[in-house]
PDB file of N, CA and C in Angstrom:
ATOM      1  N   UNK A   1       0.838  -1.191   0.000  1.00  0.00           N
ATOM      2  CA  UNK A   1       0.000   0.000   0.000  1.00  0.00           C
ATOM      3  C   UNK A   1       0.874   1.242   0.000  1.00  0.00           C
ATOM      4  N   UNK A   2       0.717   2.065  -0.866  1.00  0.00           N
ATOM      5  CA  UNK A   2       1.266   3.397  -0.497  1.00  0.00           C
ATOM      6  C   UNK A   2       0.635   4.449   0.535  1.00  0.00           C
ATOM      7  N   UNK A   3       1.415   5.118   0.890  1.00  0.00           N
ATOM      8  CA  UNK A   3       0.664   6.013   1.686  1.00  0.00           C
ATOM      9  C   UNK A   3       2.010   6.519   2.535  1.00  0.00           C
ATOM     10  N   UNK A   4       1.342   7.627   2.846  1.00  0.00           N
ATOM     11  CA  UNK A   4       2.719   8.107   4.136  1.00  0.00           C
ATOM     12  C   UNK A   4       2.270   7.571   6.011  1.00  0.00           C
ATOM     13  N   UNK A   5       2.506   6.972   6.103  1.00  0.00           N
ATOM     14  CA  UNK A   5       2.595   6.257   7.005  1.00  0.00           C
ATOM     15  C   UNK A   5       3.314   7.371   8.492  1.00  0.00           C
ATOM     16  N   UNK A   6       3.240   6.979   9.467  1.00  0.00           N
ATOM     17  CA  UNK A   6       4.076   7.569  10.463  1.00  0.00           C
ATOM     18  C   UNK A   6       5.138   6.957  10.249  1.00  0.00           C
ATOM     19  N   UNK A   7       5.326   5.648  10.344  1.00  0.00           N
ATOM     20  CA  UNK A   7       6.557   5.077  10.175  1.00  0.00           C
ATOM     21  C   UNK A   7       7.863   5.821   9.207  1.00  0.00           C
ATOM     22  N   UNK A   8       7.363   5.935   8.124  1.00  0.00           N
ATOM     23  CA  UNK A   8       8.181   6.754   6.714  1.00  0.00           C
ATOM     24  C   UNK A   8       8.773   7.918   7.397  1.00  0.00           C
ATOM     25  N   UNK A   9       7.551   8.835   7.967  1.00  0.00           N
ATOM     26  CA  UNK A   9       8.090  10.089   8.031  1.00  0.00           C
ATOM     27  C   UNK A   9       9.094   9.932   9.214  1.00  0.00           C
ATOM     28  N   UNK A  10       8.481   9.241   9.981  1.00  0.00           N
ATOM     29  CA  UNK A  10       9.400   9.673  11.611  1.00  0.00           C
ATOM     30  C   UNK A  10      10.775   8.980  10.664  1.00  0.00           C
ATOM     31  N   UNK A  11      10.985   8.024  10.280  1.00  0.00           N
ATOM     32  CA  UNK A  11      12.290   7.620  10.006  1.00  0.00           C
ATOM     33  C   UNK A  11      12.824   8.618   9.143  1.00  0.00           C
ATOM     34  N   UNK A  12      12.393   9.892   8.322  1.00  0.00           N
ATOM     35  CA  UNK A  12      13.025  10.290   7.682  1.00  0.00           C
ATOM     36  C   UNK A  12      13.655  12.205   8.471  1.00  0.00           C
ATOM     37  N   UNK A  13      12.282  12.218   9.577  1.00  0.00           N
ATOM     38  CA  UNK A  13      12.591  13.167  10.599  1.00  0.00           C
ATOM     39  C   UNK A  13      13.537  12.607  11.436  1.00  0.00           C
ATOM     40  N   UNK A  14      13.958  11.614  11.646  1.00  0.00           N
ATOM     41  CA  UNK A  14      14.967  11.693  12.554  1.00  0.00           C
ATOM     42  C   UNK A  14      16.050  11.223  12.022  1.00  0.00           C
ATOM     43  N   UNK A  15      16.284  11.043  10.901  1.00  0.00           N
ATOM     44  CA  UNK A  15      17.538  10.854   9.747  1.00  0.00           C
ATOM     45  C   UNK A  15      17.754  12.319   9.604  1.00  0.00           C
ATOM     46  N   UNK A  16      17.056  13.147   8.863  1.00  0.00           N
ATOM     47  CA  UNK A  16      17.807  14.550   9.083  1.00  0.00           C
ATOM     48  C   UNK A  16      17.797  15.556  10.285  1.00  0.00           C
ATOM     49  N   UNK A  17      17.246  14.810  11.711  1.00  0.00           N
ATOM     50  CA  UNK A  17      17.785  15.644  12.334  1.00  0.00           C
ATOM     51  C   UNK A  17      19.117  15.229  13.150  1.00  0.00           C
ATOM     52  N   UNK A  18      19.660  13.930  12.961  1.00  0.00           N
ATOM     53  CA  UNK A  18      21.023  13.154  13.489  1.00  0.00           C
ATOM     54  C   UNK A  18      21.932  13.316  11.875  1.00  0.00           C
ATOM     55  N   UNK A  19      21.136  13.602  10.705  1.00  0.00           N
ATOM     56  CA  UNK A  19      22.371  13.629   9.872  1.00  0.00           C
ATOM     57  C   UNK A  19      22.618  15.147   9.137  1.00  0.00           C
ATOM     58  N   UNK A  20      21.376  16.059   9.497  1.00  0.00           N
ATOM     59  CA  UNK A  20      21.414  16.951   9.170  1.00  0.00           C
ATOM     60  C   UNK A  20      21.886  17.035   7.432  1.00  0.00           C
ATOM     61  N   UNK A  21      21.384  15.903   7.076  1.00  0.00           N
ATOM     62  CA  UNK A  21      21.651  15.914   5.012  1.00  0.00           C
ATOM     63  C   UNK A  21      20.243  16.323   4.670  1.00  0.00           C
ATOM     64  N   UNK A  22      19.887  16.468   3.790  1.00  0.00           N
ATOM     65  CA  UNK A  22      19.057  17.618   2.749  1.00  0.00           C
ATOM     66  C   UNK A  22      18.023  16.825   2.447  1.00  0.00           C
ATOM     67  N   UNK A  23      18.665  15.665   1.921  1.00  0.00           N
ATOM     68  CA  UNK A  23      18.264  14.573   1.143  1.00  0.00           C
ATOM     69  C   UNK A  23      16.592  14.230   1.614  1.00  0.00           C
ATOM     70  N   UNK A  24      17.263  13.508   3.176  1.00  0.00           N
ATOM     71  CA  UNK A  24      15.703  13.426   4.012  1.00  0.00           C
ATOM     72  C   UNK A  24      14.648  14.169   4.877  1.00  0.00           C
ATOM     73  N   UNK A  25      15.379  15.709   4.321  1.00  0.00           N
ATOM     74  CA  UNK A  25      14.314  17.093   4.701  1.00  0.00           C
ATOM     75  C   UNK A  25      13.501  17.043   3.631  1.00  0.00           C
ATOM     76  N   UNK A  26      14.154  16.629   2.386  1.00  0.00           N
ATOM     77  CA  UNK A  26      13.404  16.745   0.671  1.00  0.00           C
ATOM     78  C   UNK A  26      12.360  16.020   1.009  1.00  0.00           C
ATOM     79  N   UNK A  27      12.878  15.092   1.349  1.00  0.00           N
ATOM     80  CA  UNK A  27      11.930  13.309   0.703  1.00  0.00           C
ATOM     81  C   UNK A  27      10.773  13.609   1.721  1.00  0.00           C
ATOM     82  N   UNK A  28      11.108  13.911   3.097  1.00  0.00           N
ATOM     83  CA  UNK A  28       9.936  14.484   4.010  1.00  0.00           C
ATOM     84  C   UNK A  28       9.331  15.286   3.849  1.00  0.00           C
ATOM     85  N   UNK A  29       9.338  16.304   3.308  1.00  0.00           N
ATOM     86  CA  UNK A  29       8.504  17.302   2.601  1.00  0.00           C
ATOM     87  C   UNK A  29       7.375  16.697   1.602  1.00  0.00           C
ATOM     88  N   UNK A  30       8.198  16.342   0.815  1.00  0.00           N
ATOM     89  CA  UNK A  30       7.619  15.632  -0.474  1.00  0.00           C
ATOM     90  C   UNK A  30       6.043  14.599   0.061  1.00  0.00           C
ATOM     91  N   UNK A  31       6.879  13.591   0.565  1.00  0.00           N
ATOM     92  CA  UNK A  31       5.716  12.273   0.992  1.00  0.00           C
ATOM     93  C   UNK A  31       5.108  12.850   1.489  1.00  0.00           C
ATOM     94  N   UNK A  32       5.241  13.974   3.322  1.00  0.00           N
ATOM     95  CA  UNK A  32       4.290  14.626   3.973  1.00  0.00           C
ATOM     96  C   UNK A  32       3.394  15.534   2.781  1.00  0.00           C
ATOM     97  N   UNK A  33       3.343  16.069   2.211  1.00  0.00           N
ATOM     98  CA  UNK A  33       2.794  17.047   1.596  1.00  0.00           C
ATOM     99  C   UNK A  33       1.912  16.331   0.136  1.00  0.00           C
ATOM    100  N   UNK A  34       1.743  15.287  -0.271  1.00  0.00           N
ATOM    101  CA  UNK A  34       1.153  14.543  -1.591  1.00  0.00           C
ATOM    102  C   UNK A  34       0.115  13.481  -0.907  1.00  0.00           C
ATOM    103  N   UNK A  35      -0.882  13.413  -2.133  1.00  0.00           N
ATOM    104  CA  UNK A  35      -1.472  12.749  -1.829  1.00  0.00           C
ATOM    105  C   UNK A  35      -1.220  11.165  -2.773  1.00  0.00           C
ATOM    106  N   UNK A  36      -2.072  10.242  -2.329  1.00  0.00           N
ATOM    107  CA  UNK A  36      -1.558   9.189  -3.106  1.00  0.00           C
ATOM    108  C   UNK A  36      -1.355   9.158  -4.821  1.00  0.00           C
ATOM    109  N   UNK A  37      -1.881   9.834  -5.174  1.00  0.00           N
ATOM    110  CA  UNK A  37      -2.303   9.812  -6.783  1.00  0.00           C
ATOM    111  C   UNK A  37      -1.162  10.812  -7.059  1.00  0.00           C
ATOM    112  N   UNK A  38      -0.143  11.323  -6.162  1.00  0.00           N
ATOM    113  CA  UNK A  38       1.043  12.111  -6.644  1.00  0.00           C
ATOM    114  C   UNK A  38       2.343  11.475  -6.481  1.00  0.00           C
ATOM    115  N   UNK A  39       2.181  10.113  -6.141  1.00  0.00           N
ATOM    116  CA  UNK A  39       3.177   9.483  -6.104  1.00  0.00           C
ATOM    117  C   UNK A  39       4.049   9.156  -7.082  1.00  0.00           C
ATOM    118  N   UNK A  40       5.301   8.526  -7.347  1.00  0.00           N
ATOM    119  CA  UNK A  40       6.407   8.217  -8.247  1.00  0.00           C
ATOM    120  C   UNK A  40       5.838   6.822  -8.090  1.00  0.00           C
ATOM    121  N   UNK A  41       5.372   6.639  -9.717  1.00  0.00           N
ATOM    122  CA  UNK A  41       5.707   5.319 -10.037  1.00  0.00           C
ATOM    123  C   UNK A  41       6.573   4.868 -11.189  1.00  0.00           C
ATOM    124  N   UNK A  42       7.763   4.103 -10.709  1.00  0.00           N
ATOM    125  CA  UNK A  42       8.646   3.935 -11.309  1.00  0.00           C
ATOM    126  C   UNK A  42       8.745   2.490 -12.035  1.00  0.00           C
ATOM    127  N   UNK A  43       9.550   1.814 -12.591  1.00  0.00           N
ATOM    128  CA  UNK A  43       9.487   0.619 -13.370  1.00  0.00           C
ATOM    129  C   UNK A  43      11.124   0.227 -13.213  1.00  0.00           C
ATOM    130  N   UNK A  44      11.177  -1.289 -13.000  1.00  0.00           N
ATOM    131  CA  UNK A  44      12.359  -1.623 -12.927  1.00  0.00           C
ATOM    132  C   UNK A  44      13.328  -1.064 -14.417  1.00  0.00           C
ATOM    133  N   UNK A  45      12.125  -0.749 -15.313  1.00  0.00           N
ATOM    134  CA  UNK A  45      13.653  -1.079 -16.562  1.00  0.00           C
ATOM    135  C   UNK A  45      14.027   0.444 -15.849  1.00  0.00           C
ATOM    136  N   UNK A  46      13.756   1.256 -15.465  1.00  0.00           N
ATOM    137  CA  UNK A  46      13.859   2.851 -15.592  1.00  0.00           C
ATOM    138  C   UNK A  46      14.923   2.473 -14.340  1.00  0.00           C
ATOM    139  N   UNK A  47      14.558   1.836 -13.210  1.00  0.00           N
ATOM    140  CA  UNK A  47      15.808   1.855 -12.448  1.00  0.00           C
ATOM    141  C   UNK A  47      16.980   1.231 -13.256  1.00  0.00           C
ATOM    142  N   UNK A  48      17.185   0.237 -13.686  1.00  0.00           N
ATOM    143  CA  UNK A  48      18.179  -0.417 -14.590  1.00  0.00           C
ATOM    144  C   UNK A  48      18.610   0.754 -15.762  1.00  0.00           C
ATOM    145  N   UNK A  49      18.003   1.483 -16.189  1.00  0.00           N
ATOM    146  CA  UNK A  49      18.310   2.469 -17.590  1.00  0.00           C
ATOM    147  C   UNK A  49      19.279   3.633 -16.436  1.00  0.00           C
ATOM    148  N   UNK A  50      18.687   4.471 -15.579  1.00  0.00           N
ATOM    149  CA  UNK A  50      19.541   5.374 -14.634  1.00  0.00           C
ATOM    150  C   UNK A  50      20.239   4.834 -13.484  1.00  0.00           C
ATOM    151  N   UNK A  51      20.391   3.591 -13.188  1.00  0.00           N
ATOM    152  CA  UNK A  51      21.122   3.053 -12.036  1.00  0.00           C
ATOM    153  C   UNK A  51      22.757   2.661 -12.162  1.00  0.00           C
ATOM    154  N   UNK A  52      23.725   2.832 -12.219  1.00  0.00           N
ATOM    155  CA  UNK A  52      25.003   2.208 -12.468  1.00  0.00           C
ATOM    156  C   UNK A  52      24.903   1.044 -10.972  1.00  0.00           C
ATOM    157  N   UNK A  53      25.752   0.039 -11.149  1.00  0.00           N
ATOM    158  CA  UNK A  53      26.136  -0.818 -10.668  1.00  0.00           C
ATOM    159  C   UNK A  53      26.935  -0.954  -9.289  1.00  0.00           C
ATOM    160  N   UNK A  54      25.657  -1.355  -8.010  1.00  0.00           N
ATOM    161  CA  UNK A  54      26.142  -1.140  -6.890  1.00  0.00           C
ATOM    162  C   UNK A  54      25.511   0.322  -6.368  1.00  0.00           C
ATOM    163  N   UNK A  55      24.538   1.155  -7.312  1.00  0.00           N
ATOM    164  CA  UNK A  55      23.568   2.029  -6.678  1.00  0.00           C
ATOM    165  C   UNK A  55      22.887   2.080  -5.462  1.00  0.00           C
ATOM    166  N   UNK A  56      22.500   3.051  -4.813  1.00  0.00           N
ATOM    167  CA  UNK A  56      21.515   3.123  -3.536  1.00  0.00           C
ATOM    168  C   UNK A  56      20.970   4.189  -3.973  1.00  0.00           C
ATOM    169  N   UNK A  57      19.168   3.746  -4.038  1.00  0.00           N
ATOM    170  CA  UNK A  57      18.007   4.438  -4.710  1.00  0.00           C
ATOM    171  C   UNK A  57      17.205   4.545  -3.796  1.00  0.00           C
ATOM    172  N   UNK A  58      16.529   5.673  -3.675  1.00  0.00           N
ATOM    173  CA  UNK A  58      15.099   6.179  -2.741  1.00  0.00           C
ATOM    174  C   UNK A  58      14.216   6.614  -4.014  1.00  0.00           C
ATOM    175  N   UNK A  59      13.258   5.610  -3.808  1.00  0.00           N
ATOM    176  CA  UNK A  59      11.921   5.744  -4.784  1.00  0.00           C
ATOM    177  C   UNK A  59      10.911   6.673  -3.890  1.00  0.00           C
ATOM    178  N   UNK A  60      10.205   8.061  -4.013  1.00  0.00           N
ATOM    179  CA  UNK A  60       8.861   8.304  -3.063  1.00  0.00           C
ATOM    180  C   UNK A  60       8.120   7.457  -3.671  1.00  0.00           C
ATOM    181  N   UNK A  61       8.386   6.539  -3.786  1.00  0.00           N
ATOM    182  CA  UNK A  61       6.507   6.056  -4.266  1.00  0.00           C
ATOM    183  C   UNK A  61       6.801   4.567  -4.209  1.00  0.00           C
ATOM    184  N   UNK A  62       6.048   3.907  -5.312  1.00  0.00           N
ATOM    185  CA  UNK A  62       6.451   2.506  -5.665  1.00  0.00           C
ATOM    186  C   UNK A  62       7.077   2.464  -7.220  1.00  0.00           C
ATOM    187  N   UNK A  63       7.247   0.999  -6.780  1.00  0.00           N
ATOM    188  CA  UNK A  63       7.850   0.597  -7.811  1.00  0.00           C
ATOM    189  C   UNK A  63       7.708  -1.059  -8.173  1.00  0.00           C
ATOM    190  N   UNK A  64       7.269  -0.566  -9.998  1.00  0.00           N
ATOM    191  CA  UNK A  64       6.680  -1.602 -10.701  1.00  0.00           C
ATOM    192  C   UNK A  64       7.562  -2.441 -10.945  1.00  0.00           C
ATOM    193  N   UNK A  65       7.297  -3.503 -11.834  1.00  0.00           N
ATOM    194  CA  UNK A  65       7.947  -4.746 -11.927  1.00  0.00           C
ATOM    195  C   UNK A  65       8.201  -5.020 -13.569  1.00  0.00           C
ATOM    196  N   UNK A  66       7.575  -3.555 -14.118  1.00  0.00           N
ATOM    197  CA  UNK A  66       7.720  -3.690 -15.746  1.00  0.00           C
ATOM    198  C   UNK A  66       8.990  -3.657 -15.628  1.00  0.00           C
ATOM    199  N   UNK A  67       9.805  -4.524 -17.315  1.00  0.00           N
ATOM    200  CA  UNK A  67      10.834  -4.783 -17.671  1.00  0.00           C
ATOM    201  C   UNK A  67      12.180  -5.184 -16.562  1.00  0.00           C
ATOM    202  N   UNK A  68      13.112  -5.619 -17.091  1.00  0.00           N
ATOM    203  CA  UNK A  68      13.988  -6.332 -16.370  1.00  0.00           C
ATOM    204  C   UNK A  68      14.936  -5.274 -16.131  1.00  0.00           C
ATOM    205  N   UNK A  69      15.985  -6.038 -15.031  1.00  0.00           N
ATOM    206  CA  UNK A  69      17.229  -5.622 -14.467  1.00  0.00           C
ATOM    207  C   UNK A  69      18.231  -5.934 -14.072  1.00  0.00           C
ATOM    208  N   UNK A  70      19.336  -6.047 -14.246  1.00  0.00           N
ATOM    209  CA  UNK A  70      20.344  -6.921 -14.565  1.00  0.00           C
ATOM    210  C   UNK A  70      21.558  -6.053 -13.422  1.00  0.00           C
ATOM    211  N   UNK A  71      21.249  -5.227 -13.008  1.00  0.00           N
ATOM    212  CA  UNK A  71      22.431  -4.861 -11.919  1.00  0.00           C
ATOM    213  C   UNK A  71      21.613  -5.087 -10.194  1.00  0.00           C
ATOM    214  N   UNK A  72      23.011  -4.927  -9.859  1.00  0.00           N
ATOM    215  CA  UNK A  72      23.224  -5.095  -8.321  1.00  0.00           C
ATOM    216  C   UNK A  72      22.688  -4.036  -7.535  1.00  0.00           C
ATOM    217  N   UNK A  73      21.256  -3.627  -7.372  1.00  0.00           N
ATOM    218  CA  UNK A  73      21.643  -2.140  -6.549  1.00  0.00           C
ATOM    219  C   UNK A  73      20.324  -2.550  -5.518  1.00  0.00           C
ATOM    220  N   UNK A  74      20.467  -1.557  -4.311  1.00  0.00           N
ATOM    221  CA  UNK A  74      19.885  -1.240  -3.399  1.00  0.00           C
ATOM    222  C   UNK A  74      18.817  -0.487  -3.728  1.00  0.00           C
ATOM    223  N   UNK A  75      17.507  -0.701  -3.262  1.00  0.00           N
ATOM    224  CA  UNK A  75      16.290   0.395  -3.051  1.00  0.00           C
ATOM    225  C   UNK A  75      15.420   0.615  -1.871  1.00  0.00           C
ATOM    226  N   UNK A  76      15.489   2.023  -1.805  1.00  0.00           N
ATOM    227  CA  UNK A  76      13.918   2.063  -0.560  1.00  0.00           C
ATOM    228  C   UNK A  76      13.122   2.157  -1.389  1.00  0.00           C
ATOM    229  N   UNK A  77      11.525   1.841  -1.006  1.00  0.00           N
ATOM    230  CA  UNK A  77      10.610   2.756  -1.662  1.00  0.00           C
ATOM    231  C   UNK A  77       9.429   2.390  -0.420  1.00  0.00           C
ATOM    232  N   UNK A  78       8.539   3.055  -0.853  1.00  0.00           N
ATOM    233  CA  UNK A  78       7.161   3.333   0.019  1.00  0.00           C
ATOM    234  C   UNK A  78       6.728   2.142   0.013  1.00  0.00           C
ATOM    235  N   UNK A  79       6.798   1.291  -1.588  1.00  0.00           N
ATOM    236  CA  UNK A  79       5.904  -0.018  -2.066  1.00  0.00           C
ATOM    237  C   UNK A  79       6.452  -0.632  -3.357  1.00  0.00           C
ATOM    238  N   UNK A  80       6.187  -1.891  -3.386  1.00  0.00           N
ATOM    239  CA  UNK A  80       6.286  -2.451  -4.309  1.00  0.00           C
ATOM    240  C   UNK A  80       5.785  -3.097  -4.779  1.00  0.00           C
ATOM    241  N   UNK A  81       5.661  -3.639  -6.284  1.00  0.00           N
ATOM    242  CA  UNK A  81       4.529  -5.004  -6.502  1.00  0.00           C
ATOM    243  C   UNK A  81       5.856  -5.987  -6.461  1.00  0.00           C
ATOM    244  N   UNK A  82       4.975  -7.153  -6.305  1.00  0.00           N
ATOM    245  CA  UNK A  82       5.534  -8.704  -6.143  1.00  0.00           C
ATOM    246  C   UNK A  82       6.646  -8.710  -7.016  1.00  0.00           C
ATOM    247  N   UNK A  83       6.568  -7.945  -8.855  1.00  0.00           N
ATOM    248  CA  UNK A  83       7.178  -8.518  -8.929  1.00  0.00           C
ATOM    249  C   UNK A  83       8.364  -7.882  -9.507  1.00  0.00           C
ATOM    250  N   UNK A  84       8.186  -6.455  -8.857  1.00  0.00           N
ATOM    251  CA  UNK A  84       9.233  -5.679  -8.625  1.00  0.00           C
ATOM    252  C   UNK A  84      10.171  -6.158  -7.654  1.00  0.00           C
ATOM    253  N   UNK A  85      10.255  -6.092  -6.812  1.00  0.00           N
ATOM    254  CA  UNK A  85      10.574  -7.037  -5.243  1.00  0.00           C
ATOM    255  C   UNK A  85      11.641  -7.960  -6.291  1.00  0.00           C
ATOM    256  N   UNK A  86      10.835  -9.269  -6.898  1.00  0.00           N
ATOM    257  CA  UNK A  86      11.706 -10.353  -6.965  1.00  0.00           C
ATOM    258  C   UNK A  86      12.407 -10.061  -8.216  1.00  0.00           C
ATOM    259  N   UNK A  87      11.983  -9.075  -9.053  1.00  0.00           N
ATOM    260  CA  UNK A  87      13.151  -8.762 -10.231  1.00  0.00           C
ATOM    261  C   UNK A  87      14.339  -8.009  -9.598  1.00  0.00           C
ATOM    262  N   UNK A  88      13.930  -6.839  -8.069  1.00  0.00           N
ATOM    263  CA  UNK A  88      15.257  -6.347  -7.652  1.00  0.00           C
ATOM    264  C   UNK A  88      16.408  -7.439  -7.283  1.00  0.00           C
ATOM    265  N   UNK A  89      15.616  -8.940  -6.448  1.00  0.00           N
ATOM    266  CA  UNK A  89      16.459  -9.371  -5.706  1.00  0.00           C
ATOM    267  C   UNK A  89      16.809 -10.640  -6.905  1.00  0.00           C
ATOM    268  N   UNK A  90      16.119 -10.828  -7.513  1.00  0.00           N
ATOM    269  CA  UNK A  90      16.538 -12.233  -8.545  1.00  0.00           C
ATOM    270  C   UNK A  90      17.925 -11.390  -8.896  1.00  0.00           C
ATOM    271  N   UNK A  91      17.988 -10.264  -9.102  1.00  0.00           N
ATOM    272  CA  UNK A  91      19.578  -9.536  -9.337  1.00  0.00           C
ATOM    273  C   UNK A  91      20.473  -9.309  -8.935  1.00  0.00           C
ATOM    274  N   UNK A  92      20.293  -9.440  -7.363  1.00  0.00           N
ATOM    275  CA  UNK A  92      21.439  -9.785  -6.333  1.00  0.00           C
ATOM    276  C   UNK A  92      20.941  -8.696  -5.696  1.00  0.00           C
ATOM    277  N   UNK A  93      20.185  -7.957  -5.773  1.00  0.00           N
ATOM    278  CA  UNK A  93      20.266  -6.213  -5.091  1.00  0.00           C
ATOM    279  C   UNK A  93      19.033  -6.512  -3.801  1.00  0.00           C
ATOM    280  N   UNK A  94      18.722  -5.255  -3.154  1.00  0.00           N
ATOM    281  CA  UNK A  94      18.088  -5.422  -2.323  1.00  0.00           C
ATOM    282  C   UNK A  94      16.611  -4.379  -2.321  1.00  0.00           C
ATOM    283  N   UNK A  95      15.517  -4.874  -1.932  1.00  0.00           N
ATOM    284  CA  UNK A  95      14.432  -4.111  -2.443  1.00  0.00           C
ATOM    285  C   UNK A  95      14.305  -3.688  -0.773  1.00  0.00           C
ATOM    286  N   UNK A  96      14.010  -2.405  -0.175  1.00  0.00           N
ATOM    287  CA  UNK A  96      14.117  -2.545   1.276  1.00  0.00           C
ATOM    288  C   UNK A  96      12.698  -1.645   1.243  1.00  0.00           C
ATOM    289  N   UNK A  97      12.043  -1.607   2.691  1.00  0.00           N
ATOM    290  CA  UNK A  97      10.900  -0.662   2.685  1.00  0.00           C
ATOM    291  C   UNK A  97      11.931   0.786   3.022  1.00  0.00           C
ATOM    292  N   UNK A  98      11.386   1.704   3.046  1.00  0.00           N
ATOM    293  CA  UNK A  98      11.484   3.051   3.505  1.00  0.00           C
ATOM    294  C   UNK A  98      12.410   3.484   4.718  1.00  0.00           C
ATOM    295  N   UNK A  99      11.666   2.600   5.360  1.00  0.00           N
ATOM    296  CA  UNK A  99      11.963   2.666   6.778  1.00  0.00           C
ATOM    297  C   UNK A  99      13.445   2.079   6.804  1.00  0.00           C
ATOM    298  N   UNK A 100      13.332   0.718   6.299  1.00  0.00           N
ATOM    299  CA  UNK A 100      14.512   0.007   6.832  1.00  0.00           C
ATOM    300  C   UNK A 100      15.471   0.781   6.402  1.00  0.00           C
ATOM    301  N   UNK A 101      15.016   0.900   4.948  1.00  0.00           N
ATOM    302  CA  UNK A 101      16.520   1.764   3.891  1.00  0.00           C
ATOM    303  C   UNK A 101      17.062   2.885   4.704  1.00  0.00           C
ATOM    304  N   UNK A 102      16.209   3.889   5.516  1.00  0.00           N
ATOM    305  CA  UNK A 102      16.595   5.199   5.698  1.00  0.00           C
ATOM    306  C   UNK A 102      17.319   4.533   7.304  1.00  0.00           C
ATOM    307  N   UNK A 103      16.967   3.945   8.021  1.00  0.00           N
ATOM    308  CA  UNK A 103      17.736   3.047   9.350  1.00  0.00           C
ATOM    309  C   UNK A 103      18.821   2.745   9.076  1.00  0.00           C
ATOM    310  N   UNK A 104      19.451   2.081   7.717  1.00  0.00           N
ATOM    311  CA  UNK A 104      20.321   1.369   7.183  1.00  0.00           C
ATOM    312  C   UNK A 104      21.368   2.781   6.450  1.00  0.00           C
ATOM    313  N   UNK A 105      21.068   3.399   5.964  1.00  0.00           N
ATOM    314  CA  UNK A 105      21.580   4.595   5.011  1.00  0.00           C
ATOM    315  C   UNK A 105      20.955   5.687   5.485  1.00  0.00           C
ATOM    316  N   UNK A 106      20.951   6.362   6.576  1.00  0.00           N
ATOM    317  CA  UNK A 106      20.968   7.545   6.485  1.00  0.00           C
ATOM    318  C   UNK A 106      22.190   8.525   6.230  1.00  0.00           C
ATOM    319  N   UNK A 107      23.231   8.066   6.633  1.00  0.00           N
ATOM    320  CA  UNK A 107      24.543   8.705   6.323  1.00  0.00           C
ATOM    321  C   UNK A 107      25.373   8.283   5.270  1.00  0.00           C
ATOM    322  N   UNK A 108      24.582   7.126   4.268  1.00  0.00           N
ATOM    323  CA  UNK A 108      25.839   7.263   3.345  1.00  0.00           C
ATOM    324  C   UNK A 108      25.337   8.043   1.817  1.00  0.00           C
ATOM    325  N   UNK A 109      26.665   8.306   1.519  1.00  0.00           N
ATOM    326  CA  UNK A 109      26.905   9.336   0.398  1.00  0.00           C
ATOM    327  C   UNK A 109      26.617   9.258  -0.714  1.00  0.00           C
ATOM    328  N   UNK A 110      25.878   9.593  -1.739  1.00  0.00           N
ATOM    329  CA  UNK A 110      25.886   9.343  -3.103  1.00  0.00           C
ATOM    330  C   UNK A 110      24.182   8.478  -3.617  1.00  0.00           C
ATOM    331  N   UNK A 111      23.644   8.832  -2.346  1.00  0.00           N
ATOM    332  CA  UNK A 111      22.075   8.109  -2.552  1.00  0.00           C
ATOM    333  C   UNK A 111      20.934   8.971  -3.873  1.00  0.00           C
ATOM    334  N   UNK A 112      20.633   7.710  -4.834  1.00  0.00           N
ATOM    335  CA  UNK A 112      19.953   8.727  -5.590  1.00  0.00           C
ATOM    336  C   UNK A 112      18.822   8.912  -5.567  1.00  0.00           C
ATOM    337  N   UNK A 113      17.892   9.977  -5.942  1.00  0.00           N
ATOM    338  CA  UNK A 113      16.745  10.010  -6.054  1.00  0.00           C
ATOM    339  C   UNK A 113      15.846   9.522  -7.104  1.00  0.00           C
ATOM    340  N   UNK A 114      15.326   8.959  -7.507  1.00  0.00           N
ATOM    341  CA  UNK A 114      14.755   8.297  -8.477  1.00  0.00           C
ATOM    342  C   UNK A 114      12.859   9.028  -8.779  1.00  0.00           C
ATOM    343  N   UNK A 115      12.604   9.962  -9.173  1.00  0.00           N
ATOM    344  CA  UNK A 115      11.293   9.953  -9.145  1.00  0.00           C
ATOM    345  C   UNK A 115      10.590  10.489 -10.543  1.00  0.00           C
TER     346      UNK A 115
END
């Protein structure tokens, strides 16, 4: 399900207020402030077309399962379908929720935005 959740935001309010990066003042703005029908929906080929190899991606939204993907990379997103999920990980990469991703990476460098 998409939606902004408490969960999302508090993890992304207290990522920029211990990391003080930009990144998760943006993304909190963004999710707090949209409604569902303004979400990013993205498609694996589109992560695979802008992703280089060994990426870490923050989707606001979800992300579909159209077309394939053939690299290694990391994602948060809000949601996913089934078979987005198993095309990230049939690739070695990791499909994470929101939460976990921003727990896991709030401080590292070079995270892209995908929307």
């Amino acid at each position: 399900m998409i939606g902004h959740g408490e969960d999302e935001l508090k993890s992304l309010k207290d990522a920029y207020r211990k990391t003080k990066r930009s990144i998760w003042n943006d993304l909190y703005r963004r999710i707090k402030h949209s409604s569902r029908s303004e979400f990013t929906r993205i498609n694996t080929s589109k992560l695979n077309r802008v992703a280089p190899e060994g990426a870490f991606i923050v989707v606001p939204g979800k992300v579909l399962g159209t077309g394939n993907i053939d690299k290694k990379i990391t994602v948060g997103a809000l949601a996913y379908s089934k078979a987005a999920r198993a095309r990230i990980e049939d690739a070695g990469g990791k499909a994470m929720t929101f939460s976990e991703f921003v727990a896991s990476y709030s401080n590292k460098g070079g995270i892209m935005v995908v929307k």
